[in-house]
PDB file of N, CA and C in Angstrom:
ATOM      1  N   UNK A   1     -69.377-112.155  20.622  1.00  0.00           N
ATOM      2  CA  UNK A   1     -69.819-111.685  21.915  1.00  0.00           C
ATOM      3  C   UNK A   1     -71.282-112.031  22.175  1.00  0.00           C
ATOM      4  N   UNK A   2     -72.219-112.406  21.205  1.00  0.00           N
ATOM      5  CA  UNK A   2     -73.812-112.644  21.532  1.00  0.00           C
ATOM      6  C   UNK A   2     -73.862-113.923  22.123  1.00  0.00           C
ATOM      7  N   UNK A   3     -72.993-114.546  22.621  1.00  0.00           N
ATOM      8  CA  UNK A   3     -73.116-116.037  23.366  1.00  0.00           C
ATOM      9  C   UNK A   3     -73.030-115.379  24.951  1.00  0.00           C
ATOM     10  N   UNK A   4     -72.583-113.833  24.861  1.00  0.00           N
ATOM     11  CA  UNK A   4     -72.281-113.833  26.340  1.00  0.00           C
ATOM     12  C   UNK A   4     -73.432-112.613  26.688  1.00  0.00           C
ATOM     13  N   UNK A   5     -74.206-112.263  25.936  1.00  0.00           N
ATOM     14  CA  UNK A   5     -75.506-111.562  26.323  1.00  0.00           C
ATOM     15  C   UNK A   5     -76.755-111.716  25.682  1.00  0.00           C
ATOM     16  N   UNK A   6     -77.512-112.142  26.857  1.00  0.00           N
ATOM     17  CA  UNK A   6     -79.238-112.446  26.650  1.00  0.00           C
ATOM     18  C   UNK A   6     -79.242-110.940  25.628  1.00  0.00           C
ATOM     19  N   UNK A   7     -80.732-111.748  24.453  1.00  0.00           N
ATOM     20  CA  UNK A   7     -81.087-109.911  23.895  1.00  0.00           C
ATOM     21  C   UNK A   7     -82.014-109.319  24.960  1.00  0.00           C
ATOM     22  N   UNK A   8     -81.598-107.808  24.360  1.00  0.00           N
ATOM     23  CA  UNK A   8     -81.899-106.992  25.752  1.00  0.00           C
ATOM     24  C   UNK A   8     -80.881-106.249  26.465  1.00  0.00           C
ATOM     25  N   UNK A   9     -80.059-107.468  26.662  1.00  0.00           N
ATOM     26  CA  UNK A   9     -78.984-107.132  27.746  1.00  0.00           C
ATOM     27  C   UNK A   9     -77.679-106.064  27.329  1.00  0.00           C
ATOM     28  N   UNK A  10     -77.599-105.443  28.346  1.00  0.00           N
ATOM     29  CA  UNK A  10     -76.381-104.763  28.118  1.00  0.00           C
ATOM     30  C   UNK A  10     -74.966-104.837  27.533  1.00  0.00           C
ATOM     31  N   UNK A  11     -74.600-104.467  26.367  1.00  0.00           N
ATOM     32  CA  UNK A  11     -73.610-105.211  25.944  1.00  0.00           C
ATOM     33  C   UNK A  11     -72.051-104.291  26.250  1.00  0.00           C
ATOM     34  N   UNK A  12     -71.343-105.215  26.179  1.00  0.00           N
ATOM     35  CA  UNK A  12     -69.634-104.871  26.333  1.00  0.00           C
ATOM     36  C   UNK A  12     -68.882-105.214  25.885  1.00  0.00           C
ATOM     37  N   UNK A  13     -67.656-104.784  25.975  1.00  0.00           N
ATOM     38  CA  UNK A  13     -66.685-105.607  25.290  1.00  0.00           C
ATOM     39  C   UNK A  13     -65.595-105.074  25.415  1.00  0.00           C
ATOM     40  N   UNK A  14     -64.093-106.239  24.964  1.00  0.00           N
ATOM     41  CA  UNK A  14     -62.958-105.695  25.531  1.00  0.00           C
ATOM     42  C   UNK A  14     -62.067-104.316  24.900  1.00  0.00           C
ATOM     43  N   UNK A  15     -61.719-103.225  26.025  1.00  0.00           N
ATOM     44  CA  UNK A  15     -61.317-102.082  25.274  1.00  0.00           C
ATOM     45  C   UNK A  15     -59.601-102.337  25.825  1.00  0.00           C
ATOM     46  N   UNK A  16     -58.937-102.296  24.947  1.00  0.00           N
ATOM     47  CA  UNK A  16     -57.309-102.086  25.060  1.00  0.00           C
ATOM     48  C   UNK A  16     -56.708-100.865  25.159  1.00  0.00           C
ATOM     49  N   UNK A  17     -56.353-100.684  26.106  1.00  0.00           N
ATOM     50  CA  UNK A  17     -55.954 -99.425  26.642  1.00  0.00           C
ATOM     51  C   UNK A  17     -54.419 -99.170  27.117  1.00  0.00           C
ATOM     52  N   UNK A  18     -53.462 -98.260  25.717  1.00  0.00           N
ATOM     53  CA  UNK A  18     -52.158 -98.551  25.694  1.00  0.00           C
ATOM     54  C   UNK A  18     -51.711 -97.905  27.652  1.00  0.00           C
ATOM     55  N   UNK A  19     -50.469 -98.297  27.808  1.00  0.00           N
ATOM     56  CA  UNK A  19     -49.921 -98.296  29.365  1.00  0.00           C
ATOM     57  C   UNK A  19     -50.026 -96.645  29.685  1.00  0.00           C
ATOM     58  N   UNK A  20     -49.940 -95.858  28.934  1.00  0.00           N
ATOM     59  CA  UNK A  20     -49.953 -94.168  28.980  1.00  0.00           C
ATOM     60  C   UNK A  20     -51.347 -93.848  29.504  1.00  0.00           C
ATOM     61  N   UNK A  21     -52.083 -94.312  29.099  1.00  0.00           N
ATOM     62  CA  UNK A  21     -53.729 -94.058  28.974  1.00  0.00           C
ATOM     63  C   UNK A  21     -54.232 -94.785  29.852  1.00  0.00           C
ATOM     64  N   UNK A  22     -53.932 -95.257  30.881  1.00  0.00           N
ATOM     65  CA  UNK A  22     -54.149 -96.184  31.938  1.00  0.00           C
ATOM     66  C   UNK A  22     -55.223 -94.930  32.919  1.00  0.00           C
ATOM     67  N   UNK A  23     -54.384 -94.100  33.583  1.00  0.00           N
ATOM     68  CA  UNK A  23     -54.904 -93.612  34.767  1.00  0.00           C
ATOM     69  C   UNK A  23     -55.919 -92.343  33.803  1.00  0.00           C
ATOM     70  N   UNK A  24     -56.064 -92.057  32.450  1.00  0.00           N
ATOM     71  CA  UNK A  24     -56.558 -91.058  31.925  1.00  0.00           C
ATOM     72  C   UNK A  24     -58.127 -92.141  31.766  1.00  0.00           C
ATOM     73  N   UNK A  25     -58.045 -93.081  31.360  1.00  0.00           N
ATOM     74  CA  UNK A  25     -59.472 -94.063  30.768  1.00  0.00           C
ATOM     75  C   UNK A  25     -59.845 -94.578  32.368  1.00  0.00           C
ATOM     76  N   UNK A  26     -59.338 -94.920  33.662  1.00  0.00           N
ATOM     77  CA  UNK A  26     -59.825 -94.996  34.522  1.00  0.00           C
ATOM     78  C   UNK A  26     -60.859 -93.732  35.385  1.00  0.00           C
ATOM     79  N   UNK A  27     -59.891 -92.466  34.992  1.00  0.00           N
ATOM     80  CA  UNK A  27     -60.396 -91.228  35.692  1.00  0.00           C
ATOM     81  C   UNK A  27     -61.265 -90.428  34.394  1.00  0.00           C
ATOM     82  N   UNK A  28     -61.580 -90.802  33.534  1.00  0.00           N
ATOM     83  CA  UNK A  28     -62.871 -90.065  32.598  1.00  0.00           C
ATOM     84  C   UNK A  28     -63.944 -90.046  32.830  1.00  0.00           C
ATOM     85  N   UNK A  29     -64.482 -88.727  33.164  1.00  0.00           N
ATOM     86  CA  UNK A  29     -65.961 -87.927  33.311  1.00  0.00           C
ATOM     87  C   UNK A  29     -66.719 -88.280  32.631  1.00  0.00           C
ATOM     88  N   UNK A  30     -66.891 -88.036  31.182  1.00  0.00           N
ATOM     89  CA  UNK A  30     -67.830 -87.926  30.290  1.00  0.00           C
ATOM     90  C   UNK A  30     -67.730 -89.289  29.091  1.00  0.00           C
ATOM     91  N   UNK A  31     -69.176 -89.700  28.641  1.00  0.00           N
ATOM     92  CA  UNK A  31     -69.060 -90.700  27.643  1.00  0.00           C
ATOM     93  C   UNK A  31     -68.190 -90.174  26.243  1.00  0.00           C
ATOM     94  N   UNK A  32     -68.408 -88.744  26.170  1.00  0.00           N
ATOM     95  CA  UNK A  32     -67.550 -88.202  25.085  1.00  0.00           C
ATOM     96  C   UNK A  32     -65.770 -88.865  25.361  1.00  0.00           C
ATOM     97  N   UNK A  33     -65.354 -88.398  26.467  1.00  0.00           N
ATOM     98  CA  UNK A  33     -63.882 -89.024  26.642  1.00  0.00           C
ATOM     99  C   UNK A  33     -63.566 -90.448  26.943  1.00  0.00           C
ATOM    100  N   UNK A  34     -64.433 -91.303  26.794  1.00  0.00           N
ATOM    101  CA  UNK A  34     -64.497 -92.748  27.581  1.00  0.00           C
ATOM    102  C   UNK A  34     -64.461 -93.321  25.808  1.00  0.00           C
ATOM    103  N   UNK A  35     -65.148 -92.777  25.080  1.00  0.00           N
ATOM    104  CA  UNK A  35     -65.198 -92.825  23.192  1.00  0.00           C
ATOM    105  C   UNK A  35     -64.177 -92.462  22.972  1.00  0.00           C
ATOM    106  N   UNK A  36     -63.645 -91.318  23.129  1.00  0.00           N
ATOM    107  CA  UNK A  36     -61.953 -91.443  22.735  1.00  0.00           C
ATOM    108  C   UNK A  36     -61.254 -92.401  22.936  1.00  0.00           C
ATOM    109  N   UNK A  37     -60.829 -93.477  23.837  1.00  0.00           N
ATOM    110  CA  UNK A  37     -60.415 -94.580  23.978  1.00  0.00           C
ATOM    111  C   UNK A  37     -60.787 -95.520  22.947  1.00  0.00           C
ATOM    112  N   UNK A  38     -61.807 -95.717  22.298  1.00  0.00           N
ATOM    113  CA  UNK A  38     -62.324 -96.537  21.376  1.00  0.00           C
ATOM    114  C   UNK A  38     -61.403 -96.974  20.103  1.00  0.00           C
ATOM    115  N   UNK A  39     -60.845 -97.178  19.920  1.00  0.00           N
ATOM    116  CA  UNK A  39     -60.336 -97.039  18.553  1.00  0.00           C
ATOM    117  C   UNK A  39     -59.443 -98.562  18.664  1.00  0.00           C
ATOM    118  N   UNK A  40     -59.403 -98.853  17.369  1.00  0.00           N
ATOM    119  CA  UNK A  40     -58.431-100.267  17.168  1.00  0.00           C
ATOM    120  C   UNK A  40     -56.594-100.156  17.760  1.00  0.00           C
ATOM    121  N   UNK A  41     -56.265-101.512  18.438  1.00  0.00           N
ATOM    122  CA  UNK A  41     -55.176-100.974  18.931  1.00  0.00           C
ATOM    123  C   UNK A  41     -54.461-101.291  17.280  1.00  0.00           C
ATOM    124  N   UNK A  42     -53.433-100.965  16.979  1.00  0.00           N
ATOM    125  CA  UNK A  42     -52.495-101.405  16.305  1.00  0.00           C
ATOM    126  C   UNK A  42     -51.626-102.856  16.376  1.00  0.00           C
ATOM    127  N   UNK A  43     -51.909-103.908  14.908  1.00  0.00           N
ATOM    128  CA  UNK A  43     -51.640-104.890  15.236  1.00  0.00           C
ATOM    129  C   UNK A  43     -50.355-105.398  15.430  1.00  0.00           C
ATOM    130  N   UNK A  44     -49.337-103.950  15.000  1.00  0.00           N
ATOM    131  CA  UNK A  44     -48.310-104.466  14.941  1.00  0.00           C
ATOM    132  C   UNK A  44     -47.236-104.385  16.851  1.00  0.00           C
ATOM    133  N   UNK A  45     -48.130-103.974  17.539  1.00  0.00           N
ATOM    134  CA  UNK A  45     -47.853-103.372  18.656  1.00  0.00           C
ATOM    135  C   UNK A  45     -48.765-104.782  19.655  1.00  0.00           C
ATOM    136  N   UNK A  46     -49.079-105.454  19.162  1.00  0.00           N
ATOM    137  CA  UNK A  46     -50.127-106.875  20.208  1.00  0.00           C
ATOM    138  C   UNK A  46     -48.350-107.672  20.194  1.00  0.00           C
ATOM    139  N   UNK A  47     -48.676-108.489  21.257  1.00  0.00           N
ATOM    140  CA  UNK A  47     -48.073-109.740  21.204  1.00  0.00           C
ATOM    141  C   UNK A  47     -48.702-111.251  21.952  1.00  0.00           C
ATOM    142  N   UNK A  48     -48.754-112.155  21.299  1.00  0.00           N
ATOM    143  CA  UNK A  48     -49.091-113.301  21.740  1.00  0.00           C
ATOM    144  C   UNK A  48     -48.450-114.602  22.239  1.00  0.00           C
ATOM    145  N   UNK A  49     -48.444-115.519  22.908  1.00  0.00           N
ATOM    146  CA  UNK A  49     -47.600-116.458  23.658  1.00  0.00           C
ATOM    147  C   UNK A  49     -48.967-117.542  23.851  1.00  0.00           C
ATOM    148  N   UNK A  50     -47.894-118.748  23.313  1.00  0.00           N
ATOM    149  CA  UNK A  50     -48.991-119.812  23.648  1.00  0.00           C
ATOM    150  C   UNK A  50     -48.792-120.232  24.846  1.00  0.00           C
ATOM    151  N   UNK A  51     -50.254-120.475  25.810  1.00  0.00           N
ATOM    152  CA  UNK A  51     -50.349-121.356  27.076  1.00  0.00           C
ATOM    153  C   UNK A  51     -50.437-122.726  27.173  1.00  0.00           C
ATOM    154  N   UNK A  52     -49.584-123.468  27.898  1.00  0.00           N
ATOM    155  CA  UNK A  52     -49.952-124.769  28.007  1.00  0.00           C
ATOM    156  C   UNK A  52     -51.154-125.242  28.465  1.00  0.00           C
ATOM    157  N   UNK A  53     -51.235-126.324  28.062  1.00  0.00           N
ATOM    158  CA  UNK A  53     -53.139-126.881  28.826  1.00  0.00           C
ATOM    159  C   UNK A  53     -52.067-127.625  30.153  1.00  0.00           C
ATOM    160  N   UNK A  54     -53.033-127.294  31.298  1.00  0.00           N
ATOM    161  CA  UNK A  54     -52.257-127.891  32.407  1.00  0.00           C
ATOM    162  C   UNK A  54     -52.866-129.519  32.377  1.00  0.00           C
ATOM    163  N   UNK A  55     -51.923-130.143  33.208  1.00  0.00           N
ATOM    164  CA  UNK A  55     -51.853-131.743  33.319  1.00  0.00           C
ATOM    165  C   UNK A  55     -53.230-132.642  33.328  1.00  0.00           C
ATOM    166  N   UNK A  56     -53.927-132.998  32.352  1.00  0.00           N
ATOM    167  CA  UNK A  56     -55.346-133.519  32.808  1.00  0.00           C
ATOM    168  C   UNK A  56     -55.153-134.282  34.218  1.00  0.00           C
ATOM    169  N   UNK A  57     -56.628-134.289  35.031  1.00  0.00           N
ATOM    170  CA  UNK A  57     -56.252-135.080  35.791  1.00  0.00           C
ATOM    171  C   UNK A  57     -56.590-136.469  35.763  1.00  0.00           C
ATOM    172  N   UNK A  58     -56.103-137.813  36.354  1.00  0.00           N
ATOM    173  CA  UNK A  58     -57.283-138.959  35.729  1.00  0.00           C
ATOM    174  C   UNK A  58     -58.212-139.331  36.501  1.00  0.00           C
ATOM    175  N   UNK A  59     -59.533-139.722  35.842  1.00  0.00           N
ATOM    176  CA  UNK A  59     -60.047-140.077  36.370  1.00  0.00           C
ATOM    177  C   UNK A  59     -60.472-141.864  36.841  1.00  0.00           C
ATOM    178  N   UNK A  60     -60.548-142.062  37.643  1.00  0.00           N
ATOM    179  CA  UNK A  60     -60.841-143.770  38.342  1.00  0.00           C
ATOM    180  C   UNK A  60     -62.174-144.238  38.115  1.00  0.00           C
ATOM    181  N   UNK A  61     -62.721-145.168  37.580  1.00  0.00           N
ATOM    182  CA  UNK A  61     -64.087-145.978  37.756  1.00  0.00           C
ATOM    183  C   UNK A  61     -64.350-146.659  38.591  1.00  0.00           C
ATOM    184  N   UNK A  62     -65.495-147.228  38.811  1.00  0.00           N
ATOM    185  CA  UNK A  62     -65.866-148.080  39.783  1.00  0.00           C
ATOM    186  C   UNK A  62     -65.176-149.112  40.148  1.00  0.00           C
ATOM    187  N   UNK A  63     -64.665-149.561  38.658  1.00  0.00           N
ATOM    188  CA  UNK A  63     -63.663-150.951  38.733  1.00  0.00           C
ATOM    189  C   UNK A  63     -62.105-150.675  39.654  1.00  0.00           C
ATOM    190  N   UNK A  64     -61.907-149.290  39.747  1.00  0.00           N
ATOM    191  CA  UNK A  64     -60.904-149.026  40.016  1.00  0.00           C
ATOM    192  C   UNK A  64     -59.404-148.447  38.843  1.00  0.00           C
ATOM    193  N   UNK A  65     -60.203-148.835  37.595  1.00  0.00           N
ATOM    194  CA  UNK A  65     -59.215-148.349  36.531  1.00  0.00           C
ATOM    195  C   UNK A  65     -59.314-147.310  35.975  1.00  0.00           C
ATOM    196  N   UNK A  66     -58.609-146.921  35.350  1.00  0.00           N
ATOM    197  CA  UNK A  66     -58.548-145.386  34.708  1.00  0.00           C
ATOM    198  C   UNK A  66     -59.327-145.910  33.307  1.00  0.00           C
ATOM    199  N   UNK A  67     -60.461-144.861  32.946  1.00  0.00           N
ATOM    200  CA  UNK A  67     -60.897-145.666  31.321  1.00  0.00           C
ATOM    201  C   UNK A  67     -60.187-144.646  30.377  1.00  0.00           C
ATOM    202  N   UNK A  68     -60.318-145.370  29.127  1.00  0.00           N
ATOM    203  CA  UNK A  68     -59.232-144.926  28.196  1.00  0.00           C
ATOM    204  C   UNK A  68     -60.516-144.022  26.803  1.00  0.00           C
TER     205      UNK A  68
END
């Protein structure tokens, strides 16, 4: 995460918040209950899917050809 904040700067980062706990971590008062949310999700409960890289596009030169 230090590539994405000057020092100094305010730091953050991503909190996972199971589907139950949705409208409870949006509507929390206090930093005490916003820390309850904190905690590691469970890895056996993630799931991942690979994305395709979409179609490069090509690019043309002066000559008119695509360079390789």
């Amino acid at each position: 995460m230090k590539r994405f904040h000057k020092p100094g700067d305010e730091k953050r980062s991503v909190v996972i918040v199971r589907p139950d706990g949705h409208e409870d971590w949006l509507n929390c008062r206090s930093t005490d209950e916003a820390r309850s949310f904190l905690n590691l999700y469970p890895a056996e409960e993630m799931a991942a899917e690979a994305y395709p890289f979409p179609p490069r596009k090509l690019t043309i030169d002066a000559t008119g050809t695509t360079p390789t």
